[in-house]
Protein backbone atom coordinates (compact mmCIF):
# COMPACT_ATOMS: atom_id res chain seq x y z
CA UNK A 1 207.72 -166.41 13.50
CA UNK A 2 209.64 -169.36 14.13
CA UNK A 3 211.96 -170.69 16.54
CA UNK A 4 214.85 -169.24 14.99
CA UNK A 5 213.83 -165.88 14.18
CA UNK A 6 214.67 -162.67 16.31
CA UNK A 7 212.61 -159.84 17.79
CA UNK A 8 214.31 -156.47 15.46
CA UNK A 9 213.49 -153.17 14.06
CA UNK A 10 213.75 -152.11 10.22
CA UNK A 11 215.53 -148.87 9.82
CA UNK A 12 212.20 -147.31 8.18
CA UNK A 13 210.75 -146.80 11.82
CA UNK A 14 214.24 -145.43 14.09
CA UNK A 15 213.69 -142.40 15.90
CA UNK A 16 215.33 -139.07 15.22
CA UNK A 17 215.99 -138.15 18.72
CA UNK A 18 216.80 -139.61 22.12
CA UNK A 19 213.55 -138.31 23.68
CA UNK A 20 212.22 -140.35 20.66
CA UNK A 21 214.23 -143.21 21.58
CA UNK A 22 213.33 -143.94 24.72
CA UNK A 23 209.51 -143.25 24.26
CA UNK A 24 209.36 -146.20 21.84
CA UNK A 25 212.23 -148.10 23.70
CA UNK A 26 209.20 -147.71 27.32
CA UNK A 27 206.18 -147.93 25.48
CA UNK A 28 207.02 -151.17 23.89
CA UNK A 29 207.12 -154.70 25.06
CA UNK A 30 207.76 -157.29 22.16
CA UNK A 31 207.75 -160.56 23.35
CA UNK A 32 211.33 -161.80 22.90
CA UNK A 33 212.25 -164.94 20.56
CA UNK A 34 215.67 -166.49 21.18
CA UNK A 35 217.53 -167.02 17.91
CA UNK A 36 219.51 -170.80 17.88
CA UNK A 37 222.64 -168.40 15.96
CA UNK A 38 224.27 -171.86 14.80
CA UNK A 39 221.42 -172.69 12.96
CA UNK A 40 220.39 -169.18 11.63
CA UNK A 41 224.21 -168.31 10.35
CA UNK A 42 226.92 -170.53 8.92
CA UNK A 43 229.97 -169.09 10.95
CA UNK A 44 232.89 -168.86 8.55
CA UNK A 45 235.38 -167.60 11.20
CA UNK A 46 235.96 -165.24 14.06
CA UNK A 47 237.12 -162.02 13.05
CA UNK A 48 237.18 -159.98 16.10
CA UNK A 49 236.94 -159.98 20.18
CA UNK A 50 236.60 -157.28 22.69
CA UNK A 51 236.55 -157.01 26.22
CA UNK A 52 232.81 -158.18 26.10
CA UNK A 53 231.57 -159.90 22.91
CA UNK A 54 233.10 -161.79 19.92
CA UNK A 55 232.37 -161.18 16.48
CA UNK A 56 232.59 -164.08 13.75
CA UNK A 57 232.79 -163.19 9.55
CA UNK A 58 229.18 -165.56 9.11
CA UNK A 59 226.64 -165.93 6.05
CA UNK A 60 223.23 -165.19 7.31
CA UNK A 61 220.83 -167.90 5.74
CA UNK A 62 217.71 -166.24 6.04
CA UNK A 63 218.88 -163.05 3.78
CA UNK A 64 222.03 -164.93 2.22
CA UNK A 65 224.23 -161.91 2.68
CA UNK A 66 227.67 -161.84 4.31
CA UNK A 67 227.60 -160.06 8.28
CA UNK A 68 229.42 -159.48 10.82
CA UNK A 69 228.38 -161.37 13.91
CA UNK A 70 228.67 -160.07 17.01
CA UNK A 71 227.59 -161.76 20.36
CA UNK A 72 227.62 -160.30 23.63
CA UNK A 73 229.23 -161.91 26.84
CA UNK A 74 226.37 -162.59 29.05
CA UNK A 75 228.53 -162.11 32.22
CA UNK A 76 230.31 -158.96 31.24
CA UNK A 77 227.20 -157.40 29.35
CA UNK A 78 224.94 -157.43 32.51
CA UNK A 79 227.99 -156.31 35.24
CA UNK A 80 228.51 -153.63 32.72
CA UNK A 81 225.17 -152.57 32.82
CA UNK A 82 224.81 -152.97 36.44
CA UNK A 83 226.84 -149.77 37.31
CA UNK A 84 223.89 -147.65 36.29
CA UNK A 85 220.76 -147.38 38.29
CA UNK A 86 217.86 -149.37 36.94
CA UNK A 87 215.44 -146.51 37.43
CA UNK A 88 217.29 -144.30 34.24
CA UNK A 89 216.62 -147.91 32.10
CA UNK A 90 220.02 -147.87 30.30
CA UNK A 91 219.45 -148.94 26.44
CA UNK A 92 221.68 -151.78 25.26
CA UNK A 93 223.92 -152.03 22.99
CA UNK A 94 221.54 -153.58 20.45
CA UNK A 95 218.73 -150.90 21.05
CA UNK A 96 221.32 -148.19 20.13
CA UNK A 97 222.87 -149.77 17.56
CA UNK A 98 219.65 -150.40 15.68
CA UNK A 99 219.06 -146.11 15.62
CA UNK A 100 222.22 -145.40 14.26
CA UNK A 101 222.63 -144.58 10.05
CA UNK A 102 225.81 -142.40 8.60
CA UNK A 103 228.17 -143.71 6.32
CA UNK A 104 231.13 -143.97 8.70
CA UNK A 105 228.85 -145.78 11.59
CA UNK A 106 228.77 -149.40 10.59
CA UNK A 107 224.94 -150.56 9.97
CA UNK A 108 223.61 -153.14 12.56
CA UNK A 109 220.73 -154.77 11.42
CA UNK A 110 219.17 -157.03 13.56
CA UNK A 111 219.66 -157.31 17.45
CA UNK A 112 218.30 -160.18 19.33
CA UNK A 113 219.07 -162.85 21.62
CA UNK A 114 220.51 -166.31 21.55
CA UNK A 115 219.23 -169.22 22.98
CA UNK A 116 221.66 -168.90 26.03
CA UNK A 117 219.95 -165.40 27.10
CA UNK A 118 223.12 -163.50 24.76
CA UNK A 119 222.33 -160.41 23.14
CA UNK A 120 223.87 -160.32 19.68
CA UNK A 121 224.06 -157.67 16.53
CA UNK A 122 223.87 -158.90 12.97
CA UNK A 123 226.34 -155.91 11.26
CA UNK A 124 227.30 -154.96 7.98
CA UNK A 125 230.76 -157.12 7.84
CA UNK A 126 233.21 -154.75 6.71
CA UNK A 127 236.03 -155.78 4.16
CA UNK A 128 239.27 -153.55 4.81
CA UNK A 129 241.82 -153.05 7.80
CA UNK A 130 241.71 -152.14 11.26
CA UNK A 131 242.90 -148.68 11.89
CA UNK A 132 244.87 -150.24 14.89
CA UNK A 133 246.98 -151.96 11.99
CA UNK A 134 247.23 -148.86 9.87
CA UNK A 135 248.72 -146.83 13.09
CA UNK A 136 251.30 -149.58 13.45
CA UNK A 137 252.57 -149.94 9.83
CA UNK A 138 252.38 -146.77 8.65
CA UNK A 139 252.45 -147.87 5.32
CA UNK A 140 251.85 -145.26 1.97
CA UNK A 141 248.31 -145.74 2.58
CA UNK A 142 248.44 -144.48 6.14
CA UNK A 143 250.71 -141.64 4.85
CA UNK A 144 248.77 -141.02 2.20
CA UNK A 145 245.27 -140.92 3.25
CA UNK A 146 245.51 -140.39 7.56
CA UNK A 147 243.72 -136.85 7.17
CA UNK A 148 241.13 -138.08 5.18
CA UNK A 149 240.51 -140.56 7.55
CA UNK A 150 240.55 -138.16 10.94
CA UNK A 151 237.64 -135.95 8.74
CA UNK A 152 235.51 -139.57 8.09
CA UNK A 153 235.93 -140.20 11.80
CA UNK A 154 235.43 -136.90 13.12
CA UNK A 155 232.06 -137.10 10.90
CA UNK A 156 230.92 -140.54 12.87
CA UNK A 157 231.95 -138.76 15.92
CA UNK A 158 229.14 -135.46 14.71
CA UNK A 159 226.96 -137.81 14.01
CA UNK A 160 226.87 -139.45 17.07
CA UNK A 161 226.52 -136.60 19.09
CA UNK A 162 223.96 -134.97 17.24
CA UNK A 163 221.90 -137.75 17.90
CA UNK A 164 222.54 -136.67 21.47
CA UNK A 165 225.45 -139.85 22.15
CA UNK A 166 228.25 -139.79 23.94
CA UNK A 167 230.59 -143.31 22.64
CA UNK A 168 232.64 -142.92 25.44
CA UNK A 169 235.29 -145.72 23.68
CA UNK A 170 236.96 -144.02 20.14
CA UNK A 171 240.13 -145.56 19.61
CA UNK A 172 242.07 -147.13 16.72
CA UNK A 173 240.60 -150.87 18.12
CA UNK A 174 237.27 -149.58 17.57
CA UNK A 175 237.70 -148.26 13.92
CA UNK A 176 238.07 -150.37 10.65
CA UNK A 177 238.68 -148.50 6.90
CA UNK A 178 237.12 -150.84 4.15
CA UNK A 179 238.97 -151.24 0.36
CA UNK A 180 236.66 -148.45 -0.78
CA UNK A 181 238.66 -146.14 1.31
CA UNK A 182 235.91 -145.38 3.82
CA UNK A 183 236.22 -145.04 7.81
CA UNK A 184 233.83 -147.04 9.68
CA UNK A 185 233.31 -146.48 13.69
CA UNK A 186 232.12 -150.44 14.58
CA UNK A 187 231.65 -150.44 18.53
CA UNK A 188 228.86 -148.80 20.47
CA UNK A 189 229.05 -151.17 23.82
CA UNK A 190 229.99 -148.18 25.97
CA UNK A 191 227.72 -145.64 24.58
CA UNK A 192 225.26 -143.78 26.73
CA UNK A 193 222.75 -140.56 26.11
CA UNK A 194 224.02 -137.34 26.39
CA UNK A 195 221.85 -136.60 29.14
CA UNK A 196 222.05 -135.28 32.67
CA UNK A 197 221.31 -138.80 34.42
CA UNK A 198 224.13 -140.38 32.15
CA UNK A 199 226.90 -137.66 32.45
CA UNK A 200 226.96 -138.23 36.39
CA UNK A 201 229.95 -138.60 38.05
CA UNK A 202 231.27 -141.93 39.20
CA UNK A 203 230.58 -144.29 35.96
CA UNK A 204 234.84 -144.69 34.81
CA UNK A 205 234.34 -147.40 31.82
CA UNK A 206 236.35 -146.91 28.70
CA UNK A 207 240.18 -147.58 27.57
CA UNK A 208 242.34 -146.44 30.15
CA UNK A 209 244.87 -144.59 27.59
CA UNK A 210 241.99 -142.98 25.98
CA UNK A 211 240.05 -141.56 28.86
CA UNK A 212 239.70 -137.73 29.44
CA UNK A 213 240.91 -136.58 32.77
CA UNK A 214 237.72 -135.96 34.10
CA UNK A 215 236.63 -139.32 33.31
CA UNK A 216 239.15 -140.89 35.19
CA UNK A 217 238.95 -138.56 37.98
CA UNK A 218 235.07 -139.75 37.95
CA UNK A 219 233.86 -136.09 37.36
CA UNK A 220 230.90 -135.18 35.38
CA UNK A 221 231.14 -136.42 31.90
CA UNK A 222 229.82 -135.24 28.49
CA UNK A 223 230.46 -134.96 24.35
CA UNK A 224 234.02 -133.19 25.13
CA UNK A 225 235.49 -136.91 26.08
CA UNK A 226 234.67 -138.43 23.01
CA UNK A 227 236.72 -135.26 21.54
CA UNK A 228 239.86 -136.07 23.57
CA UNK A 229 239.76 -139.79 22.75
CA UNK A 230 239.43 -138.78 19.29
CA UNK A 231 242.51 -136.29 19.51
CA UNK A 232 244.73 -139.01 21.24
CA UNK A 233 243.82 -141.30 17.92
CA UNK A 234 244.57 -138.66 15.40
CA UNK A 235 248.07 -138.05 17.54
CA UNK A 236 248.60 -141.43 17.13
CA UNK A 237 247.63 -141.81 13.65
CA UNK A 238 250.67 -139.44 12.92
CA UNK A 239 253.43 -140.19 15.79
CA UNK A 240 252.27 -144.43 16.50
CA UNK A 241 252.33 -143.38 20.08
CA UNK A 242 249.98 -141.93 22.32
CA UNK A 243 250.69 -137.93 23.69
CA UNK A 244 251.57 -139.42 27.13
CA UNK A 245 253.96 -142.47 28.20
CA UNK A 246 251.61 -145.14 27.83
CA UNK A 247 249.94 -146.40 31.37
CA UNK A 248 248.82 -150.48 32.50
CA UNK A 249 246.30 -148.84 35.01
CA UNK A 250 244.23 -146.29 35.59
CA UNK A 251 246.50 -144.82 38.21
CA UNK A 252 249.47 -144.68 35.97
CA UNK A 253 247.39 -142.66 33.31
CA UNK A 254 246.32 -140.38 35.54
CA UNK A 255 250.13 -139.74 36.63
CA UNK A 256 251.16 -138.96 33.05
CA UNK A 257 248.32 -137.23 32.51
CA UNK A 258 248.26 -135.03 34.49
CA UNK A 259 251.96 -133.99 32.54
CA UNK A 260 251.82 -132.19 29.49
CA UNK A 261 251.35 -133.96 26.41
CA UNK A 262 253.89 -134.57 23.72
CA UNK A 263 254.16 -131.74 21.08
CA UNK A 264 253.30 -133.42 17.65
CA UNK A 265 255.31 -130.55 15.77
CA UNK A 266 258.43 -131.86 17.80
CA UNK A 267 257.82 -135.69 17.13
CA UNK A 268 256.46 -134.98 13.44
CA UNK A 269 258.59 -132.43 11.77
CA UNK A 270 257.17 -130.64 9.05
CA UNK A 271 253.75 -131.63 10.19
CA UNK A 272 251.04 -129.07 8.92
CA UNK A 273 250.72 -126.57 11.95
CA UNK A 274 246.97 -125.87 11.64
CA UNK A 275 246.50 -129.96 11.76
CA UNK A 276 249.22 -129.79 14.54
CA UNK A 277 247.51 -127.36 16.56
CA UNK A 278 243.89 -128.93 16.31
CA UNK A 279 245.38 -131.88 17.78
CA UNK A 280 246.87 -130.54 20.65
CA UNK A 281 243.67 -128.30 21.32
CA UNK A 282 241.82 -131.90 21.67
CA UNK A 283 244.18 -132.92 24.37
CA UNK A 284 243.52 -129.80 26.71
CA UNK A 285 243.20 -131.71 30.21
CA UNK A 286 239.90 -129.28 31.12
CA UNK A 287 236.79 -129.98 29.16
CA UNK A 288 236.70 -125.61 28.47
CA UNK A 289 239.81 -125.71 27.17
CA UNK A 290 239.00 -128.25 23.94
CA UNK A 291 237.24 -127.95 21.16
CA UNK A 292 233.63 -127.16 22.66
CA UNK A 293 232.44 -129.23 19.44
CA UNK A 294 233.92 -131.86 17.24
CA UNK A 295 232.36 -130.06 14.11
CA UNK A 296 234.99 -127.32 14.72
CA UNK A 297 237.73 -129.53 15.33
CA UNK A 298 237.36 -131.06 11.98
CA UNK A 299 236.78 -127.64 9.93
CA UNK A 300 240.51 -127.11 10.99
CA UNK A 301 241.66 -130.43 9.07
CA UNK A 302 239.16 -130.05 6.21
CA UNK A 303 240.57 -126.59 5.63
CA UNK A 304 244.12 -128.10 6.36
CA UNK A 305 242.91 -130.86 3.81
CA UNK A 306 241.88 -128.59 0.87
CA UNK A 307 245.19 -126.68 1.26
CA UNK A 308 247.51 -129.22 1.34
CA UNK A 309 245.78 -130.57 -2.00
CA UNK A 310 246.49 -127.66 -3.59
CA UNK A 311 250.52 -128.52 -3.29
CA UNK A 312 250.93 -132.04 -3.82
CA UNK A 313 254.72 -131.96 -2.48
CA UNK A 314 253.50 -130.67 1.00
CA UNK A 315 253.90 -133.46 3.93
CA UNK A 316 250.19 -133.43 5.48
């Protein structure tokens, strides 16, 4: 192995579960090699940049294909992971990356690290649209396809948490839709088990107009945030707005959130009512009063879905 390979593992041996997970993740210790990224990939251009990494369009040289390149801030990666205890041995982003495969989960694969100590993910580089862009426009496509696209992502969202996940950061900024039509969840930097140790109270990380009450109030924490963050996008995806006046801090969110949200059948006339109503379930401010699973949350649309197919005219 040379100076400019990485440490990575092929999708043949992922584990099934978390408890599967983290017995490989403890019981091995690979000796890391730093990767020298400008001489590995021929960066074409920077396509992306979140709070903590950038991502550059690149050609990989080794395997010739066309990736997404994302690289980690070294400084925000490790104050991030600094907030949980040491002892419960937090996976990275890279580790959990690696374990994920579903068609609307964007394939990482290779995680490694730079030769200035940076993790980074060599991803599938997605050709399409941000869904950030589609909520703004709403062009024919938007109008055309948005419930399609709530069942893909409510399918990346199943997936996730049946492989015992909680994302803990769905919004539009975190979603792209390729030519082909198909909804891709990209971003996994917040993610964390679905575990007791993990769902503790006190850990608030996440977009503040996105974040479930009990989040914010720094309450225990589990699968039923990801399905309010995912009901805010699907409002949005509809209405361009979120249910609530939109807040620059945490304590502002918390004020309007604590209000009633919006009613989409008020802002969206004519909007299907069974679509309507599994929306606003989504946004119940207590945990027991939302969908208890995001698999029943997005029966409602698929039956919605099949429905409205059946009478072209209808407004969906």
């Amino acid at each position: 192995m040379d100076s400019t390979t990485s440490h990575l593992v092929t999708a043949p041996t992922q584990p099934r579960t978390v408890m599967e997970f983290f017995k490989r993740l403890f019981d091995r210790t690979p000796k890391v090699v730093k990767t020298d990224i400008t001489k590995r990939f021929e960066l074409i251009g920077r396509v992306g940049q979140g709070s903590m990494s950038k991502v550059w369009r690149a050609r990989d040289t080794k395997s010739g294909r066309m990736v997404a390149l994302k690289v980690l801030d070294k400084v925000k990666t490790q104050k991030f992971e600094a907030r949980f205890d040491p002892k419960l041995k937090k996976p990275t982003e890279g580790d959990i990356s690696l374990t994920l495969k579903h068609p609307n989960v964007v394939q990482t694969w290779e995680f490694g690290w730079t030769t200035q100590g940076e993790q980074f993910l060599v991803m599938e580089f997605v050709e399409g649209v941000g869904m950030t862009y589609l909520v703004d426009v709403q062009n024919e496509q938007m109008q055309r396809n948005r419930l399609w696209y709530m069942i893909q992502l409510g399918e990346a969202i199943r997936y996730v948490h049946e492989q015992k996940w909680i994302h803990r950061d769905l919004c539009p900024r975190n979603i792209m839709v390729s030519d082909e039509n198909v909804v891709k969840l990209i971003d996994f930097g917040l993610m964390v088990p679905n575990t007791a140790p993990f769902q503790a109270p006190g850990n608030r990380t996440g977009t503040a107009n996105y974040m479930a009450p009990e989040l914010i109030k720094r309450q225990r924490t589990d699968q039923r945030i990801d399905i309010f963050s995912y009901s805010i996008t699907c409002f949005e995806m509809f209405t361009r707005r979120y249910p609530w006046e939109a807040g620059e801090t945490l304590e502002m969110v918390m004020h309007h959130i604590n209000s009633p949200p919006e009613d989409l059948e008020k802002l969206v006339p004519g909007v299907d009512k069974q679509v309507a109503k599994a929306i606003m379930k989504g946004l119940a401010q207590q945990p027991s009063d939302r969908w208890q699973k995001i698999e029943d949350m997005i029966d409602e649309f698929r039956q919605a879905r099949s429905r409205l197919e059946s009478k072209p005219d209808a407004k969906k």
